[in-house]
Structures are given as C-alpha cells and as structure tokens.
Protein backbone atom coordinates (compact mmCIF):
# COMPACT_ATOMS: atom_id res chain seq x y z
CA UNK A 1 -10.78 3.53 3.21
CA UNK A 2 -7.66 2.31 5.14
CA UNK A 3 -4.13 4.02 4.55
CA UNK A 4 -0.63 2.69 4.96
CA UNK A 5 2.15 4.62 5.76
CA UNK A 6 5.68 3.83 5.70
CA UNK A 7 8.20 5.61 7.23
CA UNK A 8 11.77 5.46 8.25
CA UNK A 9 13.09 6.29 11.91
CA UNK A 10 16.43 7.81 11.06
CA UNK A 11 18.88 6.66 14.03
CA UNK A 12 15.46 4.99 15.41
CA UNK A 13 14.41 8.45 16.98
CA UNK A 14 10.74 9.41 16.00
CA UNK A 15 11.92 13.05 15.35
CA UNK A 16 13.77 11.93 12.55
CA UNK A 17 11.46 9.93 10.59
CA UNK A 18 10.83 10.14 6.97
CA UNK A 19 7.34 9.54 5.11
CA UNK A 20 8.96 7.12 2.07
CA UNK A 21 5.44 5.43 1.16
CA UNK A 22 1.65 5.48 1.25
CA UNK A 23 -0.97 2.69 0.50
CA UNK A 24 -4.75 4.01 0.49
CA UNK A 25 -7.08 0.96 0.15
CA UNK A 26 -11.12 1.21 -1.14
CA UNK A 27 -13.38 -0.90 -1.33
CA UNK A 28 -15.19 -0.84 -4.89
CA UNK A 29 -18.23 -2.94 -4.55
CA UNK A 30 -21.02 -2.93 -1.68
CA UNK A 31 -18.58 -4.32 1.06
CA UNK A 32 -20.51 -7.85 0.26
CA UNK A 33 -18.41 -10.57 2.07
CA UNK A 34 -16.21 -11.17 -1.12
CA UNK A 35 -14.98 -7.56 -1.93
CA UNK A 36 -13.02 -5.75 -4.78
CA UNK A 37 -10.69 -3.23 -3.86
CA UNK A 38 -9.08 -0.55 -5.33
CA UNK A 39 -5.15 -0.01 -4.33
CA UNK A 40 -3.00 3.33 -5.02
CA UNK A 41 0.30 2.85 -3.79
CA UNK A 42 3.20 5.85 -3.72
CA UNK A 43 6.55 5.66 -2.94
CA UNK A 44 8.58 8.85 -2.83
CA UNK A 45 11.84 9.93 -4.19
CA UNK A 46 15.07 7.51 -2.72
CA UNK A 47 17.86 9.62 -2.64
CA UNK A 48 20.03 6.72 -1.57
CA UNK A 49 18.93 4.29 -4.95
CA UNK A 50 18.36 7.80 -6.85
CA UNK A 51 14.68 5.95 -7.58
CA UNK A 52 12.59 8.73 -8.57
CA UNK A 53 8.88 9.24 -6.93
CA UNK A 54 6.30 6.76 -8.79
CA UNK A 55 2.70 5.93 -8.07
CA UNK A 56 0.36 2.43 -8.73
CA UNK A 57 -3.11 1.44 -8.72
CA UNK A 58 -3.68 -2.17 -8.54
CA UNK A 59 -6.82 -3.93 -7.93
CA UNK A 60 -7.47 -6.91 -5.48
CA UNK A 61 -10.71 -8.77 -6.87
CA UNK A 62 -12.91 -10.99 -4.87
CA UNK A 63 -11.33 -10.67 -1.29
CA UNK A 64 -13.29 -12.19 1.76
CA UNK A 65 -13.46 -8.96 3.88
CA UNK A 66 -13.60 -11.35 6.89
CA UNK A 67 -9.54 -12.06 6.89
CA UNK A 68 -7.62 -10.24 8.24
CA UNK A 69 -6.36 -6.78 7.30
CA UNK A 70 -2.49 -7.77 6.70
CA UNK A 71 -3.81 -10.27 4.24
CA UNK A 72 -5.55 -7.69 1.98
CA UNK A 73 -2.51 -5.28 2.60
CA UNK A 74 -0.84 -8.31 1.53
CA UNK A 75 -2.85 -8.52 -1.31
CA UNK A 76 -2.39 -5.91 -2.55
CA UNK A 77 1.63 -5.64 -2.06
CA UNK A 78 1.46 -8.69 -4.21
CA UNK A 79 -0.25 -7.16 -7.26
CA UNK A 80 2.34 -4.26 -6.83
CA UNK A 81 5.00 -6.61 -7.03
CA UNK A 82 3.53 -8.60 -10.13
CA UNK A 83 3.44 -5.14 -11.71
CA UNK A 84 6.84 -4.93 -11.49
CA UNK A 85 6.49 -1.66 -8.70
C-alpha cells in the first residue's frame, strides 16, 4: 500500500503544519506488470472555503506498475478529478 499525505506548513515552519489530505493506494490484482488499483482519497474540513470533510474511492485499471510512482498518484488524482472531488 502507499499513502499520500498532504499537509500545510503554516508560516512555512514544520511546527505548524496541518494534515488537510490523505491518499492510500492498493493494489487489487496479483501486482502482474499491468495492475488495478484501488484509491481512497480524504480531504478534511477547510475552514477557509467552509468545504466540509469528504472521502473518494476511485479505481485506476490496467496501470504498468513499472512507471513511475507520480504517474499512478497521478492517476489516480485524475479519476478524483473526473469524479468531480
């Protein structure tokens, strides 16, 4: 499994940060060289927007797990965005 985090560096100090979003990637077939993955994607409350919390799970079908890792995470930020997250 790989997980994203985002987070936001208030003033750019690490004390300050702020967890705002998660991506946890899994594969869902035998990790054959074209993959299917399952993608849950969370994004906390934005005070800022007043966006409440929401969660996603996308898949990302037929993926050649020899790319690179930004392209799946890529991937799969693209199905979110199709889905209108």
């Amino acid at each position: 499994m790989i997980r994203v985090t985002v987070e936001i560096l208030l003033g750019g100090y690490a004390e300050g940060r702020r967890t705002i979003g998660h991506m946890f990637i899994a594969s869902i077939s035998d990790l054959t060289p074209q993959s299917d993955y399952r993608i849950d994607i969370t994004e906390g409350d934005n005070p800022l927007t007043r966006a409440k919390a929401r969660t996603l799970t996308v898949y990302v079908r037929n993926h050649a797990r020899a790319r690179s890792v930004w392209s799946l995470i890529g991937a799969g930020i693209a199905e979110a965005l199709k889905a209108g997250f």
